[in-house]
Protein backbone atom coordinates (compact mmCIF):
# COMPACT_ATOMS: atom_id res chain seq x y z
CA UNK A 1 63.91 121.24 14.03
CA UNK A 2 61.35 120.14 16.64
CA UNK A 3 59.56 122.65 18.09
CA UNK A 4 58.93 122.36 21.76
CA UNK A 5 55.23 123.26 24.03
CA UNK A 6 55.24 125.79 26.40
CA UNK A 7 55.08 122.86 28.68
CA UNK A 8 58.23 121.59 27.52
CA UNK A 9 59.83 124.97 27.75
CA UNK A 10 58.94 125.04 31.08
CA UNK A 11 60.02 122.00 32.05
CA UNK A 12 63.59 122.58 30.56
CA UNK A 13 64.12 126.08 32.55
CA UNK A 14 62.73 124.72 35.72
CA UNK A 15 65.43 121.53 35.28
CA UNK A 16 68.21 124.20 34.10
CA UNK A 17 67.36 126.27 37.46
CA UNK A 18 67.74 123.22 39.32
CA UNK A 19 70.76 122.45 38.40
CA UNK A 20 71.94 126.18 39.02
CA UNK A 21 70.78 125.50 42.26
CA UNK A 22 72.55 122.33 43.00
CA UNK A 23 75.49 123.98 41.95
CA UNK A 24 74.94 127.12 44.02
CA UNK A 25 74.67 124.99 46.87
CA UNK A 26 77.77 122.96 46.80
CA UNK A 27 79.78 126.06 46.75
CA UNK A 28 78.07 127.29 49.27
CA UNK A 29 78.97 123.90 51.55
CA UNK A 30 82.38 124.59 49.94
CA UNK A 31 82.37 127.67 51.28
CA UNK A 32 81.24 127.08 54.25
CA UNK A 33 83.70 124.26 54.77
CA UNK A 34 86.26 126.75 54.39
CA UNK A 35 84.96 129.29 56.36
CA UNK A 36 85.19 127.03 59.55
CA UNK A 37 88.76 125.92 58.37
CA UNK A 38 89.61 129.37 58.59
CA UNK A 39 87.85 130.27 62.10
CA UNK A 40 89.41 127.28 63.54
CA UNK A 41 92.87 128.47 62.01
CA UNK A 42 92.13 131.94 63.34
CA UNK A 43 91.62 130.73 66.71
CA UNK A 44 94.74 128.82 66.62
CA UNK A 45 96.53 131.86 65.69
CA UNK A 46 94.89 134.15 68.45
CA UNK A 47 96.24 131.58 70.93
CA UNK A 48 99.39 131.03 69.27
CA UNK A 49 99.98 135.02 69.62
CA UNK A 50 98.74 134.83 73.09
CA UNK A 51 101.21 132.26 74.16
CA UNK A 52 104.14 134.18 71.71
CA UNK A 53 102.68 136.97 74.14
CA UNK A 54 103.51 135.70 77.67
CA UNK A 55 106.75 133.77 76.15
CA UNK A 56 108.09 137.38 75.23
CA UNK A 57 107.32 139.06 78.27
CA UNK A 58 109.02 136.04 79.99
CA UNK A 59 111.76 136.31 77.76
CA UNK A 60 112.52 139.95 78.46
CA UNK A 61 112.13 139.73 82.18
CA UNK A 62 114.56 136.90 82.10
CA UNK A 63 117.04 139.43 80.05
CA UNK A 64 116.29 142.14 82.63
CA UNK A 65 116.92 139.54 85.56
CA UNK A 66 119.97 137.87 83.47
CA UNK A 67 121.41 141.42 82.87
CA UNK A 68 121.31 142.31 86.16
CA UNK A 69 122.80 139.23 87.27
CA UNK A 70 125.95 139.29 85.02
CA UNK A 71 126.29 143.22 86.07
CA UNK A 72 126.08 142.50 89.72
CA UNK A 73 128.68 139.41 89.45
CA UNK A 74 130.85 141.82 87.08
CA UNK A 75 130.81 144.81 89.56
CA UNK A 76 131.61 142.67 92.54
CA UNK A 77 134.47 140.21 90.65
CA UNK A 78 135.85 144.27 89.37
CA UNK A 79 136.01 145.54 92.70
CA UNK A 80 137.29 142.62 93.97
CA UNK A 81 139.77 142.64 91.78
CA UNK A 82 140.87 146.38 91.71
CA UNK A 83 141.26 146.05 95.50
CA UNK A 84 143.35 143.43 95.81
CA UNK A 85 145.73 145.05 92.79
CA UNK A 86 145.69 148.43 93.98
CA UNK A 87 146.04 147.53 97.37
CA UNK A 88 142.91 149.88 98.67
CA UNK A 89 139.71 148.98 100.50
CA UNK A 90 138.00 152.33 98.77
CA UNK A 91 137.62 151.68 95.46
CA UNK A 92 134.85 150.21 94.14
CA UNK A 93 133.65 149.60 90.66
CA UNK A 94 130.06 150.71 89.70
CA UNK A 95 128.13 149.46 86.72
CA UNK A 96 124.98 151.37 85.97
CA UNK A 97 122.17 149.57 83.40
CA UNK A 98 119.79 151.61 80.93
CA UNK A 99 117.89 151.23 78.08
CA UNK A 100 117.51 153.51 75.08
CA UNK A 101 115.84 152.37 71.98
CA UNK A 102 114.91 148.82 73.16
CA UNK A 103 118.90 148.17 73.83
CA UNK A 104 120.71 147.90 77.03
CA UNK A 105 123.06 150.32 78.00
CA UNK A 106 125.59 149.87 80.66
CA UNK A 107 127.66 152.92 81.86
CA UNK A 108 130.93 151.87 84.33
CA UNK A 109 132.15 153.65 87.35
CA UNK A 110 134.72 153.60 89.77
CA UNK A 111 134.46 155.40 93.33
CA UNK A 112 137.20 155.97 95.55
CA UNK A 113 136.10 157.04 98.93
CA UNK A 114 133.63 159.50 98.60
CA UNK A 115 134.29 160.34 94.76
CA UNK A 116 133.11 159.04 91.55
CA UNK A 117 135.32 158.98 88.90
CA UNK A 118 135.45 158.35 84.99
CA UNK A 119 137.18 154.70 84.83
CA UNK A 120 138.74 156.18 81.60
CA UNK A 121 140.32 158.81 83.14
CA UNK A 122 141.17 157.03 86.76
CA UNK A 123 144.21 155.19 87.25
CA UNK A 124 145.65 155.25 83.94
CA UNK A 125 145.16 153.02 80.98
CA UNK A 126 145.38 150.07 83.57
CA UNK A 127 142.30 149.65 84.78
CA UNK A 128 140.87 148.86 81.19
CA UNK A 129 142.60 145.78 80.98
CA UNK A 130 141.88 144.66 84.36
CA UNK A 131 138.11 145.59 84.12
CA UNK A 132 138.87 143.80 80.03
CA UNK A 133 139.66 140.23 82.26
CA UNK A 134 137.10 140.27 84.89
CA UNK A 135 134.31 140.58 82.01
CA UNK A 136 135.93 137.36 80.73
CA UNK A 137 136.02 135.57 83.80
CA UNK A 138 132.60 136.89 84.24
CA UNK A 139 131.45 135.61 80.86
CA UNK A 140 132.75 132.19 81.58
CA UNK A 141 130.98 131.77 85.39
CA UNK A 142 127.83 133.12 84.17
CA UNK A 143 127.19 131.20 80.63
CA UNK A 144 129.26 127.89 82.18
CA UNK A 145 131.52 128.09 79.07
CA UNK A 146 133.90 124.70 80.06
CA UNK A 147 137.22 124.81 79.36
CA UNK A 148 140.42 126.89 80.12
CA UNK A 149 141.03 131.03 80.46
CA UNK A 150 142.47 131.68 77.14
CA UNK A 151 144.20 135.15 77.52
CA UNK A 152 146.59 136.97 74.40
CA UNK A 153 148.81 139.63 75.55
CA UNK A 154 146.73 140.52 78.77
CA UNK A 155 147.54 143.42 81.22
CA UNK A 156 149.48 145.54 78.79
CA UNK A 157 148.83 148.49 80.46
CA UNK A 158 149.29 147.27 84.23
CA UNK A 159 152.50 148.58 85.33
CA UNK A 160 155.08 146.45 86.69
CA UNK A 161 154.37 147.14 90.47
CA UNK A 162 150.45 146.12 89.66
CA UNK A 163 151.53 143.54 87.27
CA UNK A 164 152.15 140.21 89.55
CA UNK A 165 149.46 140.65 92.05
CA UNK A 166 147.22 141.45 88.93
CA UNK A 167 148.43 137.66 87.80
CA UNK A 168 148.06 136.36 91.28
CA UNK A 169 144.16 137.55 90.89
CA UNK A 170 143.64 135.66 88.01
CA UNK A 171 145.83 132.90 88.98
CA UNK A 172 143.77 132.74 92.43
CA UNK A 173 140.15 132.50 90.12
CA UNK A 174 141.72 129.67 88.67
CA UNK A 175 142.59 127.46 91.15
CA UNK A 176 139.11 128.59 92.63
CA UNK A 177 137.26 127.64 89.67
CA UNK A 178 139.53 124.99 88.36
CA UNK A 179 140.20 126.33 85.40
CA UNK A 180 143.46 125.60 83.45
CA UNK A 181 145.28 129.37 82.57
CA UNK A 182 146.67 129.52 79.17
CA UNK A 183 148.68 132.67 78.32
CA UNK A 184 150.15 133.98 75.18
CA UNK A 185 152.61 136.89 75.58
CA UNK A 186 156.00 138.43 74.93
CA UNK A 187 156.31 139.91 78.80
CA UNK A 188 159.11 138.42 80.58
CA UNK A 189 157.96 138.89 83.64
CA UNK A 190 154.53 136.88 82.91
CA UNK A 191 155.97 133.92 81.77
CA UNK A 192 158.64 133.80 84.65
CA UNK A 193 155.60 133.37 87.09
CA UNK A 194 154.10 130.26 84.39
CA UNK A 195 154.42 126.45 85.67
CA UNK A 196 155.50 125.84 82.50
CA UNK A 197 156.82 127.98 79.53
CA UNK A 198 156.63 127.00 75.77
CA UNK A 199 158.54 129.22 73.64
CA UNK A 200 157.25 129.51 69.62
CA UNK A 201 159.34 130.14 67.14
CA UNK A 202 159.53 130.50 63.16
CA UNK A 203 161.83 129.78 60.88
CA UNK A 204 161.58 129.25 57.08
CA UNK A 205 157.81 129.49 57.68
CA UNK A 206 158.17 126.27 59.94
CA UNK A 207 156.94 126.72 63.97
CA UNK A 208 159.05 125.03 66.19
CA UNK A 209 157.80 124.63 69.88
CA UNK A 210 160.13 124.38 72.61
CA UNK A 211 159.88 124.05 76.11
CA UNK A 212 161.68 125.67 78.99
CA UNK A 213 162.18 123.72 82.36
């Protein structure tokens, strides 16, 4: 074994802490490379959340605005309607928006005259399924849903005095909005007042469609 001068020794250590050096260094490029990766990525992200920022507060005044909007349309298509069905100028119909635990809450109302009234306790079960169509009609004026008025067994609780000029209100939104009215129901007195009348049947598990004229 060859033994090595001091010199020698030296030499080796110094050329061992040099490369201990060079190491040291690239990882400290390395890291330094990656430290402004990740203060470029965190600036992104800052203005990412700033823009996620506005877009929500945008979003939720456009809610606030859109809920109003459809309540407003709703309360004046209701009134409309239980006026011209109930044959009074009083009544109108009253929807009041809140918001408890981040949701929207909407309370109805009905005022006759001077008086406010519980619409589930005015004018019988009726009024639920005429308040029940105007949020449809509503629904398909505000969000532009194409198409006809689909309506299954509608105005079951509208007595028969109520019951045609109840149809002649939604009749009357259809030709104004030129929507096609497509009713399915066992009432009589509906489908007298249809343009046309398609009776279903089964038999043997086999439908069999047949008009009336």
């Amino acid at each position: 074994m060859r033994s090595l001068t001091p010199s020698q020794i030296r030499r080796e250590r110094l050329s061992a802490v040099e490369d201990d050096i060079q190491l040291l260094l690239g990882e400290k490029q390395a890291s330094v490379r990656r430290l402004v990766s990740l203060r470029t990525r965190h600036s992104q992200l800052l203005t990412e959340q700033e823009y996620l920022e506005v877009a929500r507060d945008l979003y939720q005044k456009a809610a606030i605005v859109v809920r109003y909007k459809v309540s407003d349309r709703f309360a004046a298509l209701a009134t409309e309607a239980l006026r011209y069905i109930f044959q009074r100028d009083d009544l109108t119909f009253i929807v009041s928006l809140d918001v408890k635990g981040n949701m929207p809450i909407a309370t109805f109302k009905v005022q006759i005259g001077e008086y406010e009234a519980d619409p589930r306790t005015s004018m019988g079960g009726s009024i639920f399924e005429i308040i029940g169509v105007c949020l449809r009609l509503i629904c398909l004026e505000v969000f532009e849903i194409p198409g006809p008025l689909i309506l299954e067994e509608p105005l079951r609780s509208v007595d028969e005095a109520n019951l045609q000029r109840a149809l002649a209100f939604v009749l009357h939104y259809c030709n104004t909005t030129g929507r096609q009215l497509i009713i399915v129901t066992h009432n009589v007195q509906i489908t007298n007042a249809a343009d046309k009348h398609f009776e279903v049947t089964q038999h043997n598990g086999i439908s069999a469609v047949r008009e009336y004229v």
